[in-house]
Protein backbone atom coordinates (compact mmCIF):
# COMPACT_ATOMS: atom_id res chain seq x y z
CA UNK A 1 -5.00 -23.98 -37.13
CA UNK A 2 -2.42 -23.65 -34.71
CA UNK A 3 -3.26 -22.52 -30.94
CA UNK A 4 -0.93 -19.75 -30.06
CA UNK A 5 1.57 -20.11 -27.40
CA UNK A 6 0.34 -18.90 -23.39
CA UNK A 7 2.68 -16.25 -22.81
CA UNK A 8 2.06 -14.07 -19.31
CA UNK A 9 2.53 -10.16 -18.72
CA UNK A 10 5.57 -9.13 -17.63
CA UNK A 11 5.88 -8.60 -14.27
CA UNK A 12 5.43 -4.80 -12.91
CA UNK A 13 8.32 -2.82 -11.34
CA UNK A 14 7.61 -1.11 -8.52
CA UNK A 15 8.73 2.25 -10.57
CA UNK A 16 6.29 1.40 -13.25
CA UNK A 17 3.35 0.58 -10.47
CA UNK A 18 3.49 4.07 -8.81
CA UNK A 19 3.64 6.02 -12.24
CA UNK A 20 0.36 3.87 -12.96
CA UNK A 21 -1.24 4.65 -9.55
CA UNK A 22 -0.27 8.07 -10.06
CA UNK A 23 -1.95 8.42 -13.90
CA UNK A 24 -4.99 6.81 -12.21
CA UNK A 25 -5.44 9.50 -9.60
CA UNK A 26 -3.93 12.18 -10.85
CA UNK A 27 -7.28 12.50 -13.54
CA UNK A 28 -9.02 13.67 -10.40
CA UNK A 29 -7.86 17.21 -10.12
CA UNK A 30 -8.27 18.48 -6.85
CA UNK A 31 -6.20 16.79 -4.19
CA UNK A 32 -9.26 16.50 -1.54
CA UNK A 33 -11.46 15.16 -4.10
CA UNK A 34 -8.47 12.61 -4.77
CA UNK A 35 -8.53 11.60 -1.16
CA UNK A 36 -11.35 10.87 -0.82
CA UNK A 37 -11.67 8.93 -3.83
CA UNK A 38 -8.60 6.62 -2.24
CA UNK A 39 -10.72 6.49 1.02
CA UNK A 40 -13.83 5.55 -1.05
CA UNK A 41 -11.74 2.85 -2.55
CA UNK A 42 -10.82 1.20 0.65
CA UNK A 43 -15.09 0.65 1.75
CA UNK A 44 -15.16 -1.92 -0.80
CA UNK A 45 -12.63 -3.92 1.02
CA UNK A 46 -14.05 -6.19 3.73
CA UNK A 47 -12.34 -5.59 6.93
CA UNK A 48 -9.63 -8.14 8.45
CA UNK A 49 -10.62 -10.94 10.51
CA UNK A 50 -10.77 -10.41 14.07
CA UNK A 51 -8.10 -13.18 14.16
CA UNK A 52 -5.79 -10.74 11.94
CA UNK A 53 -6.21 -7.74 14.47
CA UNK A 54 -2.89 -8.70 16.46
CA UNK A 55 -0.50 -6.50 18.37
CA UNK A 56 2.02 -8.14 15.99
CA UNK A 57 0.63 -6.85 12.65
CA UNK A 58 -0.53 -3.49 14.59
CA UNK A 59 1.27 -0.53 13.59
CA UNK A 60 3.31 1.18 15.96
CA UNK A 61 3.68 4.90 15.35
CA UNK A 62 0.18 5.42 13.81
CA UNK A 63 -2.32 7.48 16.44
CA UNK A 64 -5.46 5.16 14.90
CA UNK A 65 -5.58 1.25 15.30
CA UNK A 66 -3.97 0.24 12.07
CA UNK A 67 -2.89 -3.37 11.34
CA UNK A 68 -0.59 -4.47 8.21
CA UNK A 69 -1.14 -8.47 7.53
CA UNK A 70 1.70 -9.51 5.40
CA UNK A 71 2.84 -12.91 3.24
CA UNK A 72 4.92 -14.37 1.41
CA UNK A 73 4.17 -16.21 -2.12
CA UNK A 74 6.61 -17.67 -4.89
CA UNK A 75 9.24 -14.95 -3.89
CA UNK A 76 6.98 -12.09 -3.65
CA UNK A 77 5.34 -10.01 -0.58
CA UNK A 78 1.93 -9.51 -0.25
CA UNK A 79 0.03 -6.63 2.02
CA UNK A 80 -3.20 -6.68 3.36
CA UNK A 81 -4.60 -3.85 6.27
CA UNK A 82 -7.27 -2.38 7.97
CA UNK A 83 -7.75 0.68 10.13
CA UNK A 84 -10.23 2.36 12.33
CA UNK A 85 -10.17 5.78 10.67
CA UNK A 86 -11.70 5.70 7.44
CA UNK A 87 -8.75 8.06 5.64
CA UNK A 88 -5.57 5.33 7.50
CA UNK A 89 -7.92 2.72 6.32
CA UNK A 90 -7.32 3.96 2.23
CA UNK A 91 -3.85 5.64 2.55
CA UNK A 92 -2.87 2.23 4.45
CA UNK A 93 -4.99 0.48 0.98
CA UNK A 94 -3.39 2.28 -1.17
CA UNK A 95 0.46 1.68 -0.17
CA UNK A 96 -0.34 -1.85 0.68
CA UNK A 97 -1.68 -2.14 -3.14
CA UNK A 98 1.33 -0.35 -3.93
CA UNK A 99 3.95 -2.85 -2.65
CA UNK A 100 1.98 -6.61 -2.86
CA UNK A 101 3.13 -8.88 -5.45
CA UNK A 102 6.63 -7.01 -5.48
CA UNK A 103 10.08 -9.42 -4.42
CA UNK A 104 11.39 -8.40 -1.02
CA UNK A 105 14.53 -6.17 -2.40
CA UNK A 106 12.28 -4.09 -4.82
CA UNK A 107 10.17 -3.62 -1.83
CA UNK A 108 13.21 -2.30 0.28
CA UNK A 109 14.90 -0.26 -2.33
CA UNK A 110 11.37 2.10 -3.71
CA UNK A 111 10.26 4.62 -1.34
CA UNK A 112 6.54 5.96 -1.73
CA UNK A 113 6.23 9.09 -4.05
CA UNK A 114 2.51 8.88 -4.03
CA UNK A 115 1.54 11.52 -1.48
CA UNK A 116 3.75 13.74 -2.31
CA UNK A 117 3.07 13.23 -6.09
CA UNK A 118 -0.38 13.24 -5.70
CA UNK A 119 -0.59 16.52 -3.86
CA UNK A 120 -1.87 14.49 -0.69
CA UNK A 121 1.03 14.81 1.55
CA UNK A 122 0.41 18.60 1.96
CA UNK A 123 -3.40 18.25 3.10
CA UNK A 124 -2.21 15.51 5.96
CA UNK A 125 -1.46 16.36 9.33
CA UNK A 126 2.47 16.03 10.52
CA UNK A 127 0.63 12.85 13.10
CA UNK A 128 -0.83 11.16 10.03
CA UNK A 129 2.25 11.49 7.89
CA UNK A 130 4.28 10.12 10.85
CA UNK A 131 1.86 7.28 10.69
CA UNK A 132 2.60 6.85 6.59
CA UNK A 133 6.62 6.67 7.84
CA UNK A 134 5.51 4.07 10.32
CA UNK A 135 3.20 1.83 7.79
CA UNK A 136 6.13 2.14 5.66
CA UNK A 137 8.46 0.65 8.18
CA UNK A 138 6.90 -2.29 9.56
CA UNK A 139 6.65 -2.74 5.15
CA UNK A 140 10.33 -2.45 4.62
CA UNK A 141 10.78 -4.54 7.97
CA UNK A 142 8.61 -7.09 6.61
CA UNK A 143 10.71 -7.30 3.27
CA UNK A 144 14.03 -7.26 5.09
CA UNK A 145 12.73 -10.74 6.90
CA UNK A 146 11.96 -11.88 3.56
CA UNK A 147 15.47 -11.11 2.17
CA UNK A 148 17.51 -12.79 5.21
């Protein structure tokens, strides 16, 4: 008998990714319930190292301490973060799942639906979505140094 051929998944797109993340929230029906079910998700993370908490990866913009660690590996970016508000801590989780392991022009090119697909967008306050539009900045910023 014959061993079949290794063949690996197809990579993601980024468009495919959010529809995913959307289906897998979107089960929860009310929009608070949903938030805190992405703020849940982020406890189970273990904080970044002290030695990660830089004014460099800080985000600028957000009214919490937030920090975005970011890499690059075989062509793709890579997000991890931390905050020290629980909620910045999982919406900052959740778009940093959102665009690791995604090249540096797919990363530039998809804006975020999430929030505002989720229904999450409406039950932040105009400071914290500010804060999103920063995170998502220092992303994009990241990706454009990739691309050069």
């Amino acid at each position: 008998m014959q061993a079949k051929p290794l063949t690996l998944p197809s990579p993601v797109t980024l468009a495919e990714k959010q529809q995913q993340l959307i289906a897998d929230y979107v089960i929860i029906e009310d929009a608070q319930e949903r938030l805190a079910a992405i703020v849940d998700r982020a406890r189970r993370i273990p904080p970044l190292a002290a030695i990660d908490r830089t004014e460099a990866n800080r985000v600028q913009g957000c009214i919490s301490l937030a920090w975005i660690v970011a890499e690059q590996r075989a062509g793709c970016c890579y997000f991890r973060s931390d905050a020290d508000s629980p909620l910045v801590r999982g919406l900052l989780k959740l778009l940093c799942d959102f665009y690791s392991d995604a090249p540096p022009a797919e990363i530039t090119a998809t804006e975020p639906m999430l929030f505002e697909a989720l229904g999450l967008a409406r039950n932040l306050s105009p400071t914290r979505l500010n804060g999103l539009r920063s995170v998502r900045a220092k992303i994009r910023e990241y990706a454009d140094h990739c691309s050069a």
